[in-house]
Protein backbone atom coordinates (compact mmCIF):
# COMPACT_ATOMS: atom_id res chain seq x y z
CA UNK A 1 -45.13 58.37 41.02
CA UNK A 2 -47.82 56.86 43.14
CA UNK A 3 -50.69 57.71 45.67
CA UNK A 4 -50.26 61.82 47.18
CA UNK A 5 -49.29 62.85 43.83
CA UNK A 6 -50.96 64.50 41.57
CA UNK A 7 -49.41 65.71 37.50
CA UNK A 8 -50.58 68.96 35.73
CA UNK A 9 -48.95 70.69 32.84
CA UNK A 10 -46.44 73.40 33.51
CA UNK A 11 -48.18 75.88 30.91
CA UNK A 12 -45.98 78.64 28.97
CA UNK A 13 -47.45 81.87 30.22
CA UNK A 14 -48.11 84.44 32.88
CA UNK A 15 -48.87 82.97 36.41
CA UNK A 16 -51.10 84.88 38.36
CA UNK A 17 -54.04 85.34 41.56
CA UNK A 18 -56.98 86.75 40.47
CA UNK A 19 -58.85 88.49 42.40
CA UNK A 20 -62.83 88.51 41.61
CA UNK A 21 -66.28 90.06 41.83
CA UNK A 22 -68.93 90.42 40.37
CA UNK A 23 -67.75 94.03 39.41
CA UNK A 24 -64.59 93.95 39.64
CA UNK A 25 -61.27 91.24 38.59
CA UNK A 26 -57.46 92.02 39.50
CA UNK A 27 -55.35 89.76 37.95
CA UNK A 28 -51.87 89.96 39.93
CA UNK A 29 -48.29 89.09 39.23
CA UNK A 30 -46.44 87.13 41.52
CA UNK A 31 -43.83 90.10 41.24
CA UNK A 32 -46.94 92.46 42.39
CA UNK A 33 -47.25 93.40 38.85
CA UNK A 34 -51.36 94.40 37.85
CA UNK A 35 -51.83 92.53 34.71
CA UNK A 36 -55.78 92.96 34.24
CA UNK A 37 -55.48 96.34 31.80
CA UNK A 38 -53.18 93.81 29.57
CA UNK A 39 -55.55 90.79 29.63
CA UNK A 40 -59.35 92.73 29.32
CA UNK A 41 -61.10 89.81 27.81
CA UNK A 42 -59.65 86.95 30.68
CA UNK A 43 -60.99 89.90 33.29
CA UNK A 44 -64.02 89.98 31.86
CA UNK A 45 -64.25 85.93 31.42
CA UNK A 46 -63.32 86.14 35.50
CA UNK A 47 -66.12 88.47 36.38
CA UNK A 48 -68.67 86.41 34.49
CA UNK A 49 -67.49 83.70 36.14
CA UNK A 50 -67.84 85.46 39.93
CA UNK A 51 -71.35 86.43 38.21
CA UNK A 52 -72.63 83.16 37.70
CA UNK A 53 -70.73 81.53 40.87
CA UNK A 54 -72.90 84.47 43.14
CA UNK A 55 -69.38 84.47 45.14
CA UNK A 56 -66.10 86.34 45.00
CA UNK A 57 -63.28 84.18 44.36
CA UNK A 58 -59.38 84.09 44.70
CA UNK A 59 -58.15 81.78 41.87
CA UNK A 60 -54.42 80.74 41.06
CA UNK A 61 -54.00 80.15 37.08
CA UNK A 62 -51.73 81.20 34.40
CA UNK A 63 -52.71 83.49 31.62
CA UNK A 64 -52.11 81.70 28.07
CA UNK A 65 -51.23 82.50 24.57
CA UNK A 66 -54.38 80.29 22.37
CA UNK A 67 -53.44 80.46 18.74
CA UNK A 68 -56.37 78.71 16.56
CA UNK A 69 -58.00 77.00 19.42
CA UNK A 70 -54.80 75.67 20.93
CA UNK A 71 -52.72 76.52 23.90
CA UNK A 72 -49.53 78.29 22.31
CA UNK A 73 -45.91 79.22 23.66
CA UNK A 74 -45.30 82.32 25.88
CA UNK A 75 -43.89 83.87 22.79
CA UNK A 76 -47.05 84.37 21.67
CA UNK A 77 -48.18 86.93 25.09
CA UNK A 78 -44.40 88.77 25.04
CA UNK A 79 -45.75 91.56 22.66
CA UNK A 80 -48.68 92.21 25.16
CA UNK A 81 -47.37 91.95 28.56
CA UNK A 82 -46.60 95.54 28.75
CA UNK A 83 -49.08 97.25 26.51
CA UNK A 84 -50.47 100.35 27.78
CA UNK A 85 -52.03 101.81 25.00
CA UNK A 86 -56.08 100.96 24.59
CA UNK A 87 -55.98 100.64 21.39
CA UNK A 88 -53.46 98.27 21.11
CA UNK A 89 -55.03 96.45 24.26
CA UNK A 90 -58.22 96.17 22.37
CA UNK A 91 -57.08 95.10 19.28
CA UNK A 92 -54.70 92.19 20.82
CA UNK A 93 -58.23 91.26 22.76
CA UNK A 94 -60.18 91.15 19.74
CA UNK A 95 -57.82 89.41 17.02
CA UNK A 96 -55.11 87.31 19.57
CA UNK A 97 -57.20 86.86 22.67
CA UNK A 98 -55.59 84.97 25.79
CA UNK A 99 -57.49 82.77 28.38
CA UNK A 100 -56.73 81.39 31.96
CA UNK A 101 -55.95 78.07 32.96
CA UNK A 102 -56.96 78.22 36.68
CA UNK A 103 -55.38 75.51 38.87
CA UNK A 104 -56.16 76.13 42.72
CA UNK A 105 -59.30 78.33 44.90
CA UNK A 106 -57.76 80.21 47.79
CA UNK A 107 -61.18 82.01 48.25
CA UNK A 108 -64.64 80.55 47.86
CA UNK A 109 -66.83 83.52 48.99
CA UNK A 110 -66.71 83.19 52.98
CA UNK A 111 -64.98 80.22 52.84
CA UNK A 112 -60.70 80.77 53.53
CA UNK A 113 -59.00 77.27 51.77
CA UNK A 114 -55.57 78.00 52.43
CA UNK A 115 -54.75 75.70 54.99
CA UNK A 116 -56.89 72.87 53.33
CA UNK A 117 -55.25 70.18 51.48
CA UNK A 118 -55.10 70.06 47.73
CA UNK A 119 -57.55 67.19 47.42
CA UNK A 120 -60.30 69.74 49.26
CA UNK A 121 -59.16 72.93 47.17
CA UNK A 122 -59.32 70.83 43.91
CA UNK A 123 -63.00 70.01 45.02
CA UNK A 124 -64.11 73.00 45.26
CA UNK A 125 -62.50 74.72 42.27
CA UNK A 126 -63.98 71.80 40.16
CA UNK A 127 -67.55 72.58 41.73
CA UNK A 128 -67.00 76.22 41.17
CA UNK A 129 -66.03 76.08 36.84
CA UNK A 130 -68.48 73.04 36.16
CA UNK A 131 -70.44 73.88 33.05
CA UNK A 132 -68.31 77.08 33.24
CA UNK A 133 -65.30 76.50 31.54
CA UNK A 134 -65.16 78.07 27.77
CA UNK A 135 -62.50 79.65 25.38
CA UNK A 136 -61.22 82.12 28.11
CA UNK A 137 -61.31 79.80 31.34
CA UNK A 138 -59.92 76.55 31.32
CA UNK A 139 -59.49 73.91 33.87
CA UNK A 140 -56.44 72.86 34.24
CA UNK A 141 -56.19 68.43 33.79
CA UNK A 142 -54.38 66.74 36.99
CA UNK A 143 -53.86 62.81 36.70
CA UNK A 144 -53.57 61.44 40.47
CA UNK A 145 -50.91 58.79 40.92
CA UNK A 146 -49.77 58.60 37.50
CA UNK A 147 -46.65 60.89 36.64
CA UNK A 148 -45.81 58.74 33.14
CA UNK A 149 -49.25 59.52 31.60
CA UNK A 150 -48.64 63.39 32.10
CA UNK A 151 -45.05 63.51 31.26
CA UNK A 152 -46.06 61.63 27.92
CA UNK A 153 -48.89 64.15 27.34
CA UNK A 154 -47.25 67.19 27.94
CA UNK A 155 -44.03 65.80 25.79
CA UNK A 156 -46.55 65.23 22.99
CA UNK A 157 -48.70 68.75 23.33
CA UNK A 158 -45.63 70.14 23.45
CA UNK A 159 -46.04 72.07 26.87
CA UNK A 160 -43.10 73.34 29.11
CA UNK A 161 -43.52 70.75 31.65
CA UNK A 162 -44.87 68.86 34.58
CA UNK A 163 -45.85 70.30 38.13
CA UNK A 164 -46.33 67.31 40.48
CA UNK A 165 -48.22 68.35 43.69
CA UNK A 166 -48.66 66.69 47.09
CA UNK A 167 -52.37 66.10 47.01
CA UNK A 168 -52.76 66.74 51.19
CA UNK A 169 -50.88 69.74 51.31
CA UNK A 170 -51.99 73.27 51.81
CA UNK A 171 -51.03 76.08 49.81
CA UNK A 172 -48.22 78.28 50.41
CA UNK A 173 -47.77 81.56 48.87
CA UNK A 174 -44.43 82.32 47.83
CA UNK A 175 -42.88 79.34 49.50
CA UNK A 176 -41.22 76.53 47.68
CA UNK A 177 -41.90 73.34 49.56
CA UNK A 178 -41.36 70.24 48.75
CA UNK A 179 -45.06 69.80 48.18
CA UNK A 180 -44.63 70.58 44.98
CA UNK A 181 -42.33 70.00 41.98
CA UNK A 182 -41.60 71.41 38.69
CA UNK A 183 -40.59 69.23 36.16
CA UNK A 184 -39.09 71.00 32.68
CA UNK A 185 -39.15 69.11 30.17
């Protein structure tokens, strides 16, 4: 609880960095595994979004199951994850299509954000998806301050849990710190 906090949902899916242009989208695995032949309409929802930003972009998210509009377990992306036939690709794009809940910027065209706090990074992602969120990108909610409200959300939406994240730290790739907290519930 309380002031340098900050509560998001611990979604059910596929965490990943994407990695975007106006051409081109990688959407990366924190294992290293290439997950952008799986996931063609989020890729394509990505390089819109580069597109309309005039910027590339390195965004942290996690790829979701959506089932009628609503954010559904990871169940729901198993028979997917390893697809490698187009056919199959294209018809789990088409009639079961996934999206991206995108929760940090590491890159903001020229601009490096690494090493600036949360509160900064959070800025700037904001700035980046206003008026350009849709069925495939989603911002991720964060309540400041108030871990209760989130915890009560997430235990009626039904997610997987609660990240709480120091709002002044900087990011740190494959490091667990203590600026950050996952909370299953």
């Amino acid at each position: 609880e309380g002031d340098g906090w900050t509560f998001e949902p611990k979604y059910d899916g596929i965490r990943v960095l994407a990695y975007v242009t106006r051409d081109a989208v990688r959407l990366v695995t924190r294992n290293g595994n290439d997950k952008t032949k799986q996931f063609p309409e989020v890729a394509d929802a990505l390089r819109g979004l580069a597109r309309k930003a005039e910027r590339e972009l390195v965004l942290d998210g996690e790829i979701i199951a959506v089932v009628k509009g609503e954010i559904a377990r990871f169940q729901a992306l198993q028979d997917r994850m390893h697809v490698k036939a187009a056919t199959t690709i294209e018809d789990f794009a088409s009639n079961q299509p996934a999206a991206i809940v995108l929760f940090d910027i590491l890159v903001d065209g020229p601009d490096i954000l690494l090493r600036e706090p949360w509160s900064v990074r959070r800025k700037r992602l904001e700035q980046v998806m206003r008026r350009r969120t849709n069925d495939r990108l989603r911002l991720s909610e964060s309540i400041p301050g108030d871990g209760e409200e989130m915890l009560s959300r997430v235990r009626r939406d039904g997610w997987e849990g609660v990240i709480a994240k120091r709002t002044e730290s900087p990011y740190q790739p494959g490091v667990r710190s203590k600026a950050w907290l996952k909370l299953k519930v």
